[in-house]
N, C-alpha and C. Protein backbone atom coordinates (compact mmCIF):
# COMPACT_ATOMS: atom_id res chain seq x y z
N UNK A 1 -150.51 -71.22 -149.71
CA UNK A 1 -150.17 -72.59 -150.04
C UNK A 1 -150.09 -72.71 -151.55
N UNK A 2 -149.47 -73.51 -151.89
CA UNK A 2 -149.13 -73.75 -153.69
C UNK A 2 -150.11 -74.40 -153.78
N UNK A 3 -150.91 -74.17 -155.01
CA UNK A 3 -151.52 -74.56 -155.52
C UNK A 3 -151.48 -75.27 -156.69
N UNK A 4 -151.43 -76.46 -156.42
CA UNK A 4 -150.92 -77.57 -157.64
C UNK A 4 -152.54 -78.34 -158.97
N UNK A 5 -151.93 -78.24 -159.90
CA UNK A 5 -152.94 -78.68 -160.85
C UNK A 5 -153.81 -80.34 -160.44
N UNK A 6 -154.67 -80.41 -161.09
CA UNK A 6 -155.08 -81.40 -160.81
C UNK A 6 -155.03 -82.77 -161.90
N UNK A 7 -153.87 -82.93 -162.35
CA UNK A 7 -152.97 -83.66 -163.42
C UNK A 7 -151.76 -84.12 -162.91
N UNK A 8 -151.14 -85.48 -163.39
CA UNK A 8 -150.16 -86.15 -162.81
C UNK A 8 -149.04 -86.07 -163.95
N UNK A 9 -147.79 -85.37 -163.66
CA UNK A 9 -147.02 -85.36 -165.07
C UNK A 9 -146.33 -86.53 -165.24
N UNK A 10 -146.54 -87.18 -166.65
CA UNK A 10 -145.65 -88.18 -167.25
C UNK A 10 -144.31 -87.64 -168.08
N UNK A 11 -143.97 -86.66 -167.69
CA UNK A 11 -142.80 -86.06 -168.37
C UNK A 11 -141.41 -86.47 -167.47
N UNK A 12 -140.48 -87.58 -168.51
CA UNK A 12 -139.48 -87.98 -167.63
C UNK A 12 -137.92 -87.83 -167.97
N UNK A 13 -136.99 -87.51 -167.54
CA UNK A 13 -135.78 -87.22 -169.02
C UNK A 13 -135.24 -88.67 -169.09
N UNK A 14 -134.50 -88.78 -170.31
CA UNK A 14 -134.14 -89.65 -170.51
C UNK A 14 -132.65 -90.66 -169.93
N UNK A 15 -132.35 -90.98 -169.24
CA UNK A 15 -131.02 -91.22 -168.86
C UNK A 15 -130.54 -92.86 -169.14
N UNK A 16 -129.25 -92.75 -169.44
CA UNK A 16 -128.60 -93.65 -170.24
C UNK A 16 -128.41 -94.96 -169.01
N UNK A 17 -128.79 -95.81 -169.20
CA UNK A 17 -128.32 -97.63 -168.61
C UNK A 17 -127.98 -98.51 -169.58
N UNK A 18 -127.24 -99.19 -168.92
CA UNK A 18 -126.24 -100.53 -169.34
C UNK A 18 -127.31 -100.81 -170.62
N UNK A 19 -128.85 -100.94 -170.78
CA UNK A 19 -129.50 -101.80 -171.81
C UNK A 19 -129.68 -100.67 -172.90
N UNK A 20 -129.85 -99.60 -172.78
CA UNK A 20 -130.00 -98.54 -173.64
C UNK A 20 -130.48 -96.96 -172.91
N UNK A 21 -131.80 -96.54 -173.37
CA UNK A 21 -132.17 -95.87 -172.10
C UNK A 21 -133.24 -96.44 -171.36
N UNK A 22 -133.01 -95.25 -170.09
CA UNK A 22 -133.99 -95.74 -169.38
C UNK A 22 -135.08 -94.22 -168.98
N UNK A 23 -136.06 -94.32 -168.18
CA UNK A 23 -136.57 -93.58 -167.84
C UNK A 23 -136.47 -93.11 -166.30
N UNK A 24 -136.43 -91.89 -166.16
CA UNK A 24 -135.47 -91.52 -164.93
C UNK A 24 -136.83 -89.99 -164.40
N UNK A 25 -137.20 -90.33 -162.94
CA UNK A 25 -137.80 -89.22 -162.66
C UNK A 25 -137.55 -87.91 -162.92
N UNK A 26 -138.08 -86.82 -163.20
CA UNK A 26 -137.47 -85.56 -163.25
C UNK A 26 -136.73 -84.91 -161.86
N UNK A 27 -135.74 -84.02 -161.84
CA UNK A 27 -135.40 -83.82 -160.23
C UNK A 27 -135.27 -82.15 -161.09
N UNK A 28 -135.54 -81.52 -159.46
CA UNK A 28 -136.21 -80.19 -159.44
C UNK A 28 -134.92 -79.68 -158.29
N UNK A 29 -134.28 -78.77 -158.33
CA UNK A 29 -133.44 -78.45 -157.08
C UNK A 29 -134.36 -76.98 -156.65
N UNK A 30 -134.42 -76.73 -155.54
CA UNK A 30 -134.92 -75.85 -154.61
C UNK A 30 -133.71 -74.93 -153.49
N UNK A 31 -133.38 -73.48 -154.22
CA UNK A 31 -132.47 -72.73 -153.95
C UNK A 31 -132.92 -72.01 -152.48
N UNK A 32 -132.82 -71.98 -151.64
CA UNK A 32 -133.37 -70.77 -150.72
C UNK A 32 -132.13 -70.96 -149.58
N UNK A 33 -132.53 -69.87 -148.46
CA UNK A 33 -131.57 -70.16 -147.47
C UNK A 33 -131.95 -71.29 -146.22
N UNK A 34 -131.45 -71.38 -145.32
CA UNK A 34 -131.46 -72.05 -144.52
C UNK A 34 -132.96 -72.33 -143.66
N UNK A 35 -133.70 -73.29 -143.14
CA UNK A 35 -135.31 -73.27 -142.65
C UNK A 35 -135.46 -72.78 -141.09
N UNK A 36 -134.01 -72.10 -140.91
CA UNK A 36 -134.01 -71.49 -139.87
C UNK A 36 -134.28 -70.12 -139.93
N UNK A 37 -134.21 -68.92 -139.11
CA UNK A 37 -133.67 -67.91 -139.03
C UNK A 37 -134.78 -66.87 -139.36
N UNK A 38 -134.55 -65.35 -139.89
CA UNK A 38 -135.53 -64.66 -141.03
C UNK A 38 -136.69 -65.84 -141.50
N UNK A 39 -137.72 -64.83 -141.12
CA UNK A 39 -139.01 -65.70 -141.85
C UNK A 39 -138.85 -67.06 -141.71
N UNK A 40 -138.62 -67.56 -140.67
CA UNK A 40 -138.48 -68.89 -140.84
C UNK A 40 -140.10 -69.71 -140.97
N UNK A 41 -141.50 -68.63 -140.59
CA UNK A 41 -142.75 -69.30 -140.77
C UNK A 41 -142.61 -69.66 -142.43
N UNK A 42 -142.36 -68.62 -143.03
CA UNK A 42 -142.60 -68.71 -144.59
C UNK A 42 -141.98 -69.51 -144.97
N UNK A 43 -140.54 -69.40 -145.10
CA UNK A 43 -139.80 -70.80 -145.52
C UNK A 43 -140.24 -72.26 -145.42
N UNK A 44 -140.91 -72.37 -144.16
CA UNK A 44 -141.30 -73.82 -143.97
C UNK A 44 -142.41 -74.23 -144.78
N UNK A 45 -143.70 -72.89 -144.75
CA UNK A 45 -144.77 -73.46 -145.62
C UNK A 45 -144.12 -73.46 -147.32
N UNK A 46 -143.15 -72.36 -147.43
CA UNK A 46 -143.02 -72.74 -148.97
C UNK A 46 -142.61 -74.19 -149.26
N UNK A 47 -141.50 -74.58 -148.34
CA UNK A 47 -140.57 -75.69 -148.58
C UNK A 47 -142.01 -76.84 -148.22
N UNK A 48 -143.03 -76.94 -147.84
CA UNK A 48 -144.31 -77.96 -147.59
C UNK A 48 -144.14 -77.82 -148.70
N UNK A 49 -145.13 -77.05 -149.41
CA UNK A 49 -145.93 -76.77 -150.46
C UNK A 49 -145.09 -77.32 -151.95
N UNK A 50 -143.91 -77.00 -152.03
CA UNK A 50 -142.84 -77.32 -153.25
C UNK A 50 -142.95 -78.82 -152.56
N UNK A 51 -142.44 -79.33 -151.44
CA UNK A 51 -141.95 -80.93 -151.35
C UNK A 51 -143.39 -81.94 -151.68
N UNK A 52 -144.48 -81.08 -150.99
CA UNK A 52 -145.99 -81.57 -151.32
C UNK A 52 -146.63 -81.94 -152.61
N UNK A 53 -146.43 -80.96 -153.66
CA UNK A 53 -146.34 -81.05 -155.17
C UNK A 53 -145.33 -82.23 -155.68
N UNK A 54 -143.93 -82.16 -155.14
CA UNK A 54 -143.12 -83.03 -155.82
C UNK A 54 -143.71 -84.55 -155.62
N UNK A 55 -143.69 -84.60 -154.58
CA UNK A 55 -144.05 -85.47 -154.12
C UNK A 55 -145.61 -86.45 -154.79
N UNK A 56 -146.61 -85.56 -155.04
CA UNK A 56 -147.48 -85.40 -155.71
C UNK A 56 -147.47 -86.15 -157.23
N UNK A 57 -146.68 -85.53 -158.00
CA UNK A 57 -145.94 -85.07 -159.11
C UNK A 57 -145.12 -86.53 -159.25
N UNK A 58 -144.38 -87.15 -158.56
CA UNK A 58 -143.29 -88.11 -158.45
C UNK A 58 -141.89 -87.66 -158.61
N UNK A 59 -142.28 -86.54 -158.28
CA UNK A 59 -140.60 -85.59 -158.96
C UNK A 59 -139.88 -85.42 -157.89
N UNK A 60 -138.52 -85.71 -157.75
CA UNK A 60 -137.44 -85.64 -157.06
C UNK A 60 -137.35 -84.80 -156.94
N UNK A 61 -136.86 -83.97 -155.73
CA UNK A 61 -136.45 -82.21 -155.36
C UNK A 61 -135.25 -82.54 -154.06
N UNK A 62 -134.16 -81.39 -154.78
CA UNK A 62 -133.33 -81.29 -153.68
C UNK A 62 -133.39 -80.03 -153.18
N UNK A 63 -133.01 -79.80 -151.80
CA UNK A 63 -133.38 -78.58 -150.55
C UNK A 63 -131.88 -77.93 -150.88
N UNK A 64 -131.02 -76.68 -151.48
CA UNK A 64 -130.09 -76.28 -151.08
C UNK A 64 -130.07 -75.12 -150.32
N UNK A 65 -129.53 -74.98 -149.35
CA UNK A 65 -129.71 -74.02 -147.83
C UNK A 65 -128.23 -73.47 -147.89
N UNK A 66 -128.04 -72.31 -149.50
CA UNK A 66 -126.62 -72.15 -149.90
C UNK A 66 -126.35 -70.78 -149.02
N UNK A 67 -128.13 -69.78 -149.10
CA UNK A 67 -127.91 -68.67 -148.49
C UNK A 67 -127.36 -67.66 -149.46
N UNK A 68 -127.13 -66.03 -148.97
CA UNK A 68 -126.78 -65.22 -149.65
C UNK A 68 -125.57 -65.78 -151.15
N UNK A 69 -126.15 -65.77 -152.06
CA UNK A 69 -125.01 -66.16 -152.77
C UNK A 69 -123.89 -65.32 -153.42
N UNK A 70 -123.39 -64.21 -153.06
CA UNK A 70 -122.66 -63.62 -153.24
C UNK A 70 -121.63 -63.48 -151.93
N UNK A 71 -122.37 -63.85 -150.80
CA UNK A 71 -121.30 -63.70 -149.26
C UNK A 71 -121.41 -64.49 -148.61
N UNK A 72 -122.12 -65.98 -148.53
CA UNK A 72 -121.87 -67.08 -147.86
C UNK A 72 -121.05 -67.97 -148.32
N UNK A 73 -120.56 -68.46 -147.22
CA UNK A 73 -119.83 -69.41 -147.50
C UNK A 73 -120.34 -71.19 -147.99
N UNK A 74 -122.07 -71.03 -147.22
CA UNK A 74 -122.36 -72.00 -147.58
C UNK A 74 -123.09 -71.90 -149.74
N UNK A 75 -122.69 -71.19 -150.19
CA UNK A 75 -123.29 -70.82 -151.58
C UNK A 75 -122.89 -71.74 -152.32
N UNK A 76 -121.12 -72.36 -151.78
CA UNK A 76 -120.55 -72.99 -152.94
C UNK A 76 -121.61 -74.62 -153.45
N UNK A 77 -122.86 -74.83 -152.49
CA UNK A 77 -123.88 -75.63 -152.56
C UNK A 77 -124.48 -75.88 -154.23
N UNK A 78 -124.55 -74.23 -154.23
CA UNK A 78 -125.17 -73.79 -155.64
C UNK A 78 -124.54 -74.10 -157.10
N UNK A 79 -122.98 -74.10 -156.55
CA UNK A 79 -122.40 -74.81 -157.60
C UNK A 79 -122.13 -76.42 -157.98
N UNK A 80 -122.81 -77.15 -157.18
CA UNK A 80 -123.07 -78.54 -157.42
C UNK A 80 -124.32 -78.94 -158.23
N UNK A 81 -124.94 -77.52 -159.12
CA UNK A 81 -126.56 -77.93 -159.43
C UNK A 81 -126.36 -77.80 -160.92
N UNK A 82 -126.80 -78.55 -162.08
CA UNK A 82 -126.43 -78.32 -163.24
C UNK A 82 -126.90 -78.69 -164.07
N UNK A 83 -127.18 -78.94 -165.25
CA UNK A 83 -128.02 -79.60 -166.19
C UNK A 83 -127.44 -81.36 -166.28
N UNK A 84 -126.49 -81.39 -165.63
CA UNK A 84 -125.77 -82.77 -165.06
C UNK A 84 -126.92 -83.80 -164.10
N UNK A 85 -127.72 -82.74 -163.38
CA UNK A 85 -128.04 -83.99 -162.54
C UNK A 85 -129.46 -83.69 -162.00
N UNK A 86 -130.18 -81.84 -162.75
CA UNK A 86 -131.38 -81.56 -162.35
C UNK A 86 -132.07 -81.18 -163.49
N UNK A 87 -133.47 -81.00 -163.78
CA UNK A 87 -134.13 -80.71 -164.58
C UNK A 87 -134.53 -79.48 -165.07
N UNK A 88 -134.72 -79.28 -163.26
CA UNK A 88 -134.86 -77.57 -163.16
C UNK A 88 -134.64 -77.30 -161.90
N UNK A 89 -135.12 -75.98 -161.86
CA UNK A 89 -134.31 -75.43 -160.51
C UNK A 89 -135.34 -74.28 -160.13
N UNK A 90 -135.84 -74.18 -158.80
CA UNK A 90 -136.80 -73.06 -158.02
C UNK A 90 -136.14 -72.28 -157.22
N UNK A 91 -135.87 -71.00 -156.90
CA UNK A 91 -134.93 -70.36 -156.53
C UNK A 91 -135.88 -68.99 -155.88
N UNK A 92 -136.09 -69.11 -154.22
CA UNK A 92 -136.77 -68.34 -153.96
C UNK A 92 -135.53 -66.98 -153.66
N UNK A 93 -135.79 -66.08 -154.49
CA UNK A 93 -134.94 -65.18 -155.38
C UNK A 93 -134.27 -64.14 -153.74
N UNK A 94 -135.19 -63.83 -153.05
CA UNK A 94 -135.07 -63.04 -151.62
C UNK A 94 -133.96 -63.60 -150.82
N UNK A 95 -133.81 -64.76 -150.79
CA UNK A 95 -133.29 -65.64 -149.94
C UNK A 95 -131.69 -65.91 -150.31
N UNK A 96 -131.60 -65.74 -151.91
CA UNK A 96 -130.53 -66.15 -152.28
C UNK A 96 -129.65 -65.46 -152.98
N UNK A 97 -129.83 -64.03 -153.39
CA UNK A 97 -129.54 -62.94 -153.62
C UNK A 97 -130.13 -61.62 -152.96
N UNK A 98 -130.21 -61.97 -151.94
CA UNK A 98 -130.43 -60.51 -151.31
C UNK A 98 -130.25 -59.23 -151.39
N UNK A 99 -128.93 -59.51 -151.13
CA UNK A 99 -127.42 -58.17 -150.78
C UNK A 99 -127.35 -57.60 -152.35
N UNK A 100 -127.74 -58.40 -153.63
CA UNK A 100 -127.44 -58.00 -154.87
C UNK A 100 -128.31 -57.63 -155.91
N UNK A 101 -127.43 -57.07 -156.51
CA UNK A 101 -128.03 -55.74 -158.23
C UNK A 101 -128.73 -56.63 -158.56
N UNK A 102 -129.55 -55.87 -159.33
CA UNK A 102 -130.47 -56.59 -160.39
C UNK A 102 -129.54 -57.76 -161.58
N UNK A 103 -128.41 -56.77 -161.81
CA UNK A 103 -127.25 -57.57 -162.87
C UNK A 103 -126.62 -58.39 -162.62
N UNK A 104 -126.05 -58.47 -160.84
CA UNK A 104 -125.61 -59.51 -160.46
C UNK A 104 -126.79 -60.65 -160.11
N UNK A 105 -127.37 -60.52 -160.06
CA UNK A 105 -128.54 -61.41 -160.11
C UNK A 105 -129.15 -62.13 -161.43
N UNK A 106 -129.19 -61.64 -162.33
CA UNK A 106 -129.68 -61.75 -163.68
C UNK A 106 -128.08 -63.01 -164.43
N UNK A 107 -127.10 -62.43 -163.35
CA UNK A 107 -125.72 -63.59 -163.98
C UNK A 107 -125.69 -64.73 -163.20
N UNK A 108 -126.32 -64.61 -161.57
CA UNK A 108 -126.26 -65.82 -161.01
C UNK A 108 -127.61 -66.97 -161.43
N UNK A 109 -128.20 -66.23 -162.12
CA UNK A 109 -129.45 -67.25 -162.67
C UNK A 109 -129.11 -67.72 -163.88
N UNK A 110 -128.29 -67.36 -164.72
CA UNK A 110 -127.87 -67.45 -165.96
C UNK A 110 -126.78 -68.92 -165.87
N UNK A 111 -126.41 -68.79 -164.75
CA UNK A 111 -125.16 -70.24 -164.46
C UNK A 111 -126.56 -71.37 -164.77
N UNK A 112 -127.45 -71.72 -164.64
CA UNK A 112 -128.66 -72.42 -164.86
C UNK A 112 -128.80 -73.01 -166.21
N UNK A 113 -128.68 -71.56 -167.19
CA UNK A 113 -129.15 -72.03 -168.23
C UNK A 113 -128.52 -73.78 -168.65
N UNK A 114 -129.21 -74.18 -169.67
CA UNK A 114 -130.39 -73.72 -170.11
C UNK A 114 -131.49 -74.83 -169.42
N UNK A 115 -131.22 -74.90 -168.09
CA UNK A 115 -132.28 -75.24 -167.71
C UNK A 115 -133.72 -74.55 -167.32
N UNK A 116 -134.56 -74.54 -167.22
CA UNK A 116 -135.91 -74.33 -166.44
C UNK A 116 -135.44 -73.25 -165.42
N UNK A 117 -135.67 -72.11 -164.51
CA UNK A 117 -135.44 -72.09 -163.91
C UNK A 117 -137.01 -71.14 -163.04
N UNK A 118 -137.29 -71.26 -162.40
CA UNK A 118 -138.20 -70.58 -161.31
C UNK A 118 -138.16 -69.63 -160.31
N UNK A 119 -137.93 -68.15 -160.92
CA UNK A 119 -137.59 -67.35 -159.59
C UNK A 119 -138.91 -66.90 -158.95
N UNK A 120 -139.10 -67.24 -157.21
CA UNK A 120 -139.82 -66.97 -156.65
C UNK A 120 -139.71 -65.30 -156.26
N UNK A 121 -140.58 -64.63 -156.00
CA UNK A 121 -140.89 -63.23 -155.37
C UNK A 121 -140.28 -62.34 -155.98
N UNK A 122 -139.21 -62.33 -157.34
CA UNK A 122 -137.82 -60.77 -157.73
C UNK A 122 -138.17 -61.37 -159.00
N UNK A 123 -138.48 -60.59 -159.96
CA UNK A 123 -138.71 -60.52 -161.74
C UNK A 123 -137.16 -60.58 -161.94
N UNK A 124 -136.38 -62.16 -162.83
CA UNK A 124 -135.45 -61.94 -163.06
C UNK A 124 -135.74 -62.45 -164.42
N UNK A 125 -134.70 -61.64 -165.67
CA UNK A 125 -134.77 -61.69 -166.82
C UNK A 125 -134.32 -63.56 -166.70
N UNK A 126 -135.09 -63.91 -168.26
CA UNK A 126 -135.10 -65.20 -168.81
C UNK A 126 -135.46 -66.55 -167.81
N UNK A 127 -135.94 -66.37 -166.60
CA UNK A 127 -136.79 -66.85 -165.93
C UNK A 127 -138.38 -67.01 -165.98
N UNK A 128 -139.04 -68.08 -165.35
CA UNK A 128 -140.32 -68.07 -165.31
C UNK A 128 -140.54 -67.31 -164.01
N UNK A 129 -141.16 -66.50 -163.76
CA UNK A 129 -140.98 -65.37 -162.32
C UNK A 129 -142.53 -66.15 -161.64
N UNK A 130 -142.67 -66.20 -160.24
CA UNK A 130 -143.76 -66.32 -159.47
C UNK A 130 -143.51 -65.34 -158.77
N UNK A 131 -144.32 -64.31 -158.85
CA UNK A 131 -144.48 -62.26 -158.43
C UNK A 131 -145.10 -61.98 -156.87
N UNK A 132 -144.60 -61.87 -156.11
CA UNK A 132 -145.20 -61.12 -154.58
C UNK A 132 -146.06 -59.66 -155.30
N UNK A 133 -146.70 -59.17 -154.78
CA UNK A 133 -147.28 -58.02 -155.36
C UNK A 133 -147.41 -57.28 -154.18
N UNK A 134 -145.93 -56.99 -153.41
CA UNK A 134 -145.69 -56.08 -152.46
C UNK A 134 -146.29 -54.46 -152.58
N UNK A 135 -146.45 -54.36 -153.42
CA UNK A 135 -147.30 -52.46 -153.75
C UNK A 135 -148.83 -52.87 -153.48
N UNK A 136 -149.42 -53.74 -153.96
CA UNK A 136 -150.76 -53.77 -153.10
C UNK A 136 -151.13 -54.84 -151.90
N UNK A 137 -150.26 -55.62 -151.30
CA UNK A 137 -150.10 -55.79 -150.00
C UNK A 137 -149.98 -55.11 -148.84
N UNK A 138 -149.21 -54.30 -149.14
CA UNK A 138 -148.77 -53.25 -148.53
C UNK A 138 -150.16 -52.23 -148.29
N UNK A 139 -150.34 -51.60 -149.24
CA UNK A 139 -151.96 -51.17 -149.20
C UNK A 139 -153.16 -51.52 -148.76
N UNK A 140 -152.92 -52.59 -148.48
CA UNK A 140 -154.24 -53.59 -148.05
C UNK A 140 -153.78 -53.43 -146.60
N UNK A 141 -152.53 -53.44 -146.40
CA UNK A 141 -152.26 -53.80 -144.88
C UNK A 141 -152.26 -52.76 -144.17
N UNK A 142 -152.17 -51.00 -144.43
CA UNK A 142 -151.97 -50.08 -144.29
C UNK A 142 -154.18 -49.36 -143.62
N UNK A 143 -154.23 -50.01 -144.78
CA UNK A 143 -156.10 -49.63 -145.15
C UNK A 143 -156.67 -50.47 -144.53
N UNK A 144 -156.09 -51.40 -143.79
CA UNK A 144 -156.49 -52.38 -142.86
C UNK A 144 -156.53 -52.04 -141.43
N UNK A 145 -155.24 -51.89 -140.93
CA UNK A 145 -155.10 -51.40 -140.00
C UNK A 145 -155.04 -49.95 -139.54
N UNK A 146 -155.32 -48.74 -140.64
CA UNK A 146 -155.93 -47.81 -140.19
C UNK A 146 -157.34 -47.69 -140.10
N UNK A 147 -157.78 -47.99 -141.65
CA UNK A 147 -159.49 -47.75 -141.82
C UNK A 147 -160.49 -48.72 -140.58
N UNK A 148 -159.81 -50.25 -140.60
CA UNK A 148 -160.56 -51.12 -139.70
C UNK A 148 -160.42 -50.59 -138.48
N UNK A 149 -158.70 -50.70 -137.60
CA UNK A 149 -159.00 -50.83 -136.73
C UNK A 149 -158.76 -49.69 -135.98
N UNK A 150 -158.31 -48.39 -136.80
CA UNK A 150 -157.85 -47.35 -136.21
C UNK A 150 -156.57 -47.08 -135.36
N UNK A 151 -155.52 -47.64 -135.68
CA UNK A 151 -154.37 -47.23 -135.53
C UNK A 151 -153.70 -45.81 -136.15
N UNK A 152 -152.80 -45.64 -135.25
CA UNK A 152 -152.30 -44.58 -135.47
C UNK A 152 -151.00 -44.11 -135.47
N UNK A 153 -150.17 -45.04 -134.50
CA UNK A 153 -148.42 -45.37 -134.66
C UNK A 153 -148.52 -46.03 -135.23
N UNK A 154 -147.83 -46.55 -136.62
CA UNK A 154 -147.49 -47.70 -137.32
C UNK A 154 -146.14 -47.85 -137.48
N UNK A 155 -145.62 -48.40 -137.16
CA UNK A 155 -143.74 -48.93 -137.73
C UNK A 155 -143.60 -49.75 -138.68
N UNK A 156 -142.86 -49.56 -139.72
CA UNK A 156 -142.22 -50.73 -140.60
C UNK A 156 -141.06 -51.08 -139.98
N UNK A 157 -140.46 -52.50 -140.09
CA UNK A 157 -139.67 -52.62 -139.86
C UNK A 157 -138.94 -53.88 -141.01
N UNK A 158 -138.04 -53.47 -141.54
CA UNK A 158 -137.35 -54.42 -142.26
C UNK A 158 -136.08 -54.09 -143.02
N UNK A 159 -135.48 -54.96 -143.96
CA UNK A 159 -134.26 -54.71 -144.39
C UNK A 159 -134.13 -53.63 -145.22
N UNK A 160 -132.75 -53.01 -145.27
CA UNK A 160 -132.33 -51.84 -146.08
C UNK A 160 -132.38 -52.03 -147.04
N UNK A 161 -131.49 -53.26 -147.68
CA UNK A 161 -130.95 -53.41 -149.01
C UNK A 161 -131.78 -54.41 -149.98
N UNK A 162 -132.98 -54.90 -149.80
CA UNK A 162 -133.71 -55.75 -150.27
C UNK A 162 -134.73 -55.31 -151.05
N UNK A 163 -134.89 -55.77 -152.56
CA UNK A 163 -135.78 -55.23 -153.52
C UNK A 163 -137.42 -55.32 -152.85
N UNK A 164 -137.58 -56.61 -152.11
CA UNK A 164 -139.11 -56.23 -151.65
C UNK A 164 -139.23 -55.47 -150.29
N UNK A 165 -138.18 -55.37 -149.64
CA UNK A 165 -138.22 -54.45 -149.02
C UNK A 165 -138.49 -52.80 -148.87
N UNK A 166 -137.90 -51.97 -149.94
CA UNK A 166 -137.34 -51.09 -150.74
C UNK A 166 -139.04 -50.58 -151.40
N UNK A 167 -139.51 -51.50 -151.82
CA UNK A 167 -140.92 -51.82 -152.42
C UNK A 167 -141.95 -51.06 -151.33
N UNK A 168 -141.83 -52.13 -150.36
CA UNK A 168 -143.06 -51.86 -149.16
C UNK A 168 -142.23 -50.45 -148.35
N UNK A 169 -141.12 -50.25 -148.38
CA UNK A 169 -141.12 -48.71 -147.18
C UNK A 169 -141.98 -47.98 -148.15
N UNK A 170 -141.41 -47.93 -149.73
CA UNK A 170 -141.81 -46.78 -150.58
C UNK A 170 -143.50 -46.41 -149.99
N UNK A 171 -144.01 -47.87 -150.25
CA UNK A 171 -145.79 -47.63 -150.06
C UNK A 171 -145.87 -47.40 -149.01
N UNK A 172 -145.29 -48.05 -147.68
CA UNK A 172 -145.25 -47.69 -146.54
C UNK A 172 -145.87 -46.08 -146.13
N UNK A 173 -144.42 -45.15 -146.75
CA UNK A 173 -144.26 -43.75 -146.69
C UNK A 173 -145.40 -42.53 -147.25
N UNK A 174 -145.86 -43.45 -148.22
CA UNK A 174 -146.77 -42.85 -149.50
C UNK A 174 -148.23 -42.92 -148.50
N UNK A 175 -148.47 -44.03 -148.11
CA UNK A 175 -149.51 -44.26 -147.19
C UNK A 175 -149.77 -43.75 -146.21
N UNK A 176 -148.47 -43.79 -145.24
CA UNK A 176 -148.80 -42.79 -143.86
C UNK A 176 -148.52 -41.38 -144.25
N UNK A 177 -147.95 -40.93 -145.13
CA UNK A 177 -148.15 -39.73 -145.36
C UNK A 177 -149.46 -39.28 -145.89
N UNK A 178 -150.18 -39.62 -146.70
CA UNK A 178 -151.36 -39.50 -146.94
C UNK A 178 -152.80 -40.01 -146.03
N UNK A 179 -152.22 -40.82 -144.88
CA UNK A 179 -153.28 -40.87 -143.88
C UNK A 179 -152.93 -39.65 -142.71
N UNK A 180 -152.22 -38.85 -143.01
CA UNK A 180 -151.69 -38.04 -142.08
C UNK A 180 -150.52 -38.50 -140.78
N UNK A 181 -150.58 -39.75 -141.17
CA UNK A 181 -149.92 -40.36 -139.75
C UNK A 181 -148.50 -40.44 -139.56
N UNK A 182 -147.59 -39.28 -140.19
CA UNK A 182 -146.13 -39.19 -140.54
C UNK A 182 -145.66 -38.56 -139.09
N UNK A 183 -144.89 -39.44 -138.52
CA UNK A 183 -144.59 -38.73 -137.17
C UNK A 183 -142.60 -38.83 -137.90
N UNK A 184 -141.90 -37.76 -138.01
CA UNK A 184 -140.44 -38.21 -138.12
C UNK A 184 -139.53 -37.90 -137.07
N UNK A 185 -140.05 -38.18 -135.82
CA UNK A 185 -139.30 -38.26 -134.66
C UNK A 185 -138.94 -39.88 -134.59
C-alpha cells in the first residue's frame, strides 16, 4: 500500500480567470494499462493507493488505460497529457512500455518534460524512479519456499521480453541452480 505523508499539500498552480489569477488544484495523470487483464490484483491496489493519496492530498488525478505504448492502439490516450492541463504524471513504467529498449523508453518519458514525472518499478533516466527490488524478492521467495517449506519442483513463469521479468528468471536460475534443484527437462 502507498504510503502517504502525514501533511496536507498547499501547493497549487496558478491558472488564469476572467479577474486575474486564480488558484487551481494540482492534477496528476496516472499512465498504466487497462484494470483488467495481467496482474489485474496489483493494478487495482496501486490505482487505490495513488486515487487514496490524491484524494487525500485534494489533487486531481486522471486514470489513462493507453497500454503498451509503442503497439496499442489505445496509446494515442498518452498523447492528450501535457504541461497544458497536468502537473505531473505517474507512469507505472511495466505497463506502458513493456515490449521496449531502455532508449525507446527514456524518449517516451521525455514527451513529459518538463513536467514531474514518476516512473513506477523501471529506473528511467531524468525521472523520479519508485524501484521494485526484483533481485532480492526473488531471493526471499526462492529461500522461502525451499528452506521453509521444502519444495522441490519450482516453475517460473512469466514474460520474455520484460525488464523485471528478465531480472527474476536471471535469480530464478542462479537460485535453483545453486539449491541443486535444476531439472532441464
Amino acid at each position: 500500500m502507498l504510503q502517504v505523508p502525514q501533511f496536507r499539500s498547499t501547493r497549487y498552480r496558478r491558472q488564469r480567470s476572467s479577474g486575474g489569477f486564480a488558484h487551481a488544484p494540482l492534477t496528476i495523470a496516472y499512465l498504466c494499462s487497462s484494470p483488467g487483464g495481467l496482474l489485474n490484483f496489483e493494478k487495482w491496489l496501486m490505482w487505490r493507493g495513488i486515487a487514496e493519496a490524491a484524494r487525500e492530498y485534494g489533487v486531481n488525478l486522471i486514470y489513462l488505460a493507453g497500454e503498451e505504448y509503442s503497439a496499442s492502439p489505445q496509446a494515442v490516450l498518452y498523447d492528450l497529457i501535457g504541461e497544458h492541463n497536468v502537473d505531473g504524471v505517474i507512469v507505472w513504467s511495466t505497463f506502458v512500455h513493456n515490449l521496449s529498449s531502455t532508449e525507446k523508453i527514456n524518449e517516451f518519458m521525455s514527451w513529459y518534460t518538463p513536467l514531474l514525472v514518476v516512473s513506477i518499478e523501471l529506473e528511467v533516466e531524468s525521472c523520479t524512479n519508485v524501484l521494485v527490488d526484483n533481485d532480492q524478492g526473488m531471493r526471499d521467495l526462492l529461500a522461502h519456499l525451499v528452506e521453509t517449506h521444502g519444495y522441490q519442483k519450482i516453475a517460473l513463469v512469466g514474460r520474455e521480453n520484460s525488464q523485471p521479468s528478465l531480472i527474476r528468471r536471471a535469480v530464478f536460475e542462479t537460485y535453483i541452480n545453486r539449491y541443486g534443484l535444476h531439472d532441464s527437462t
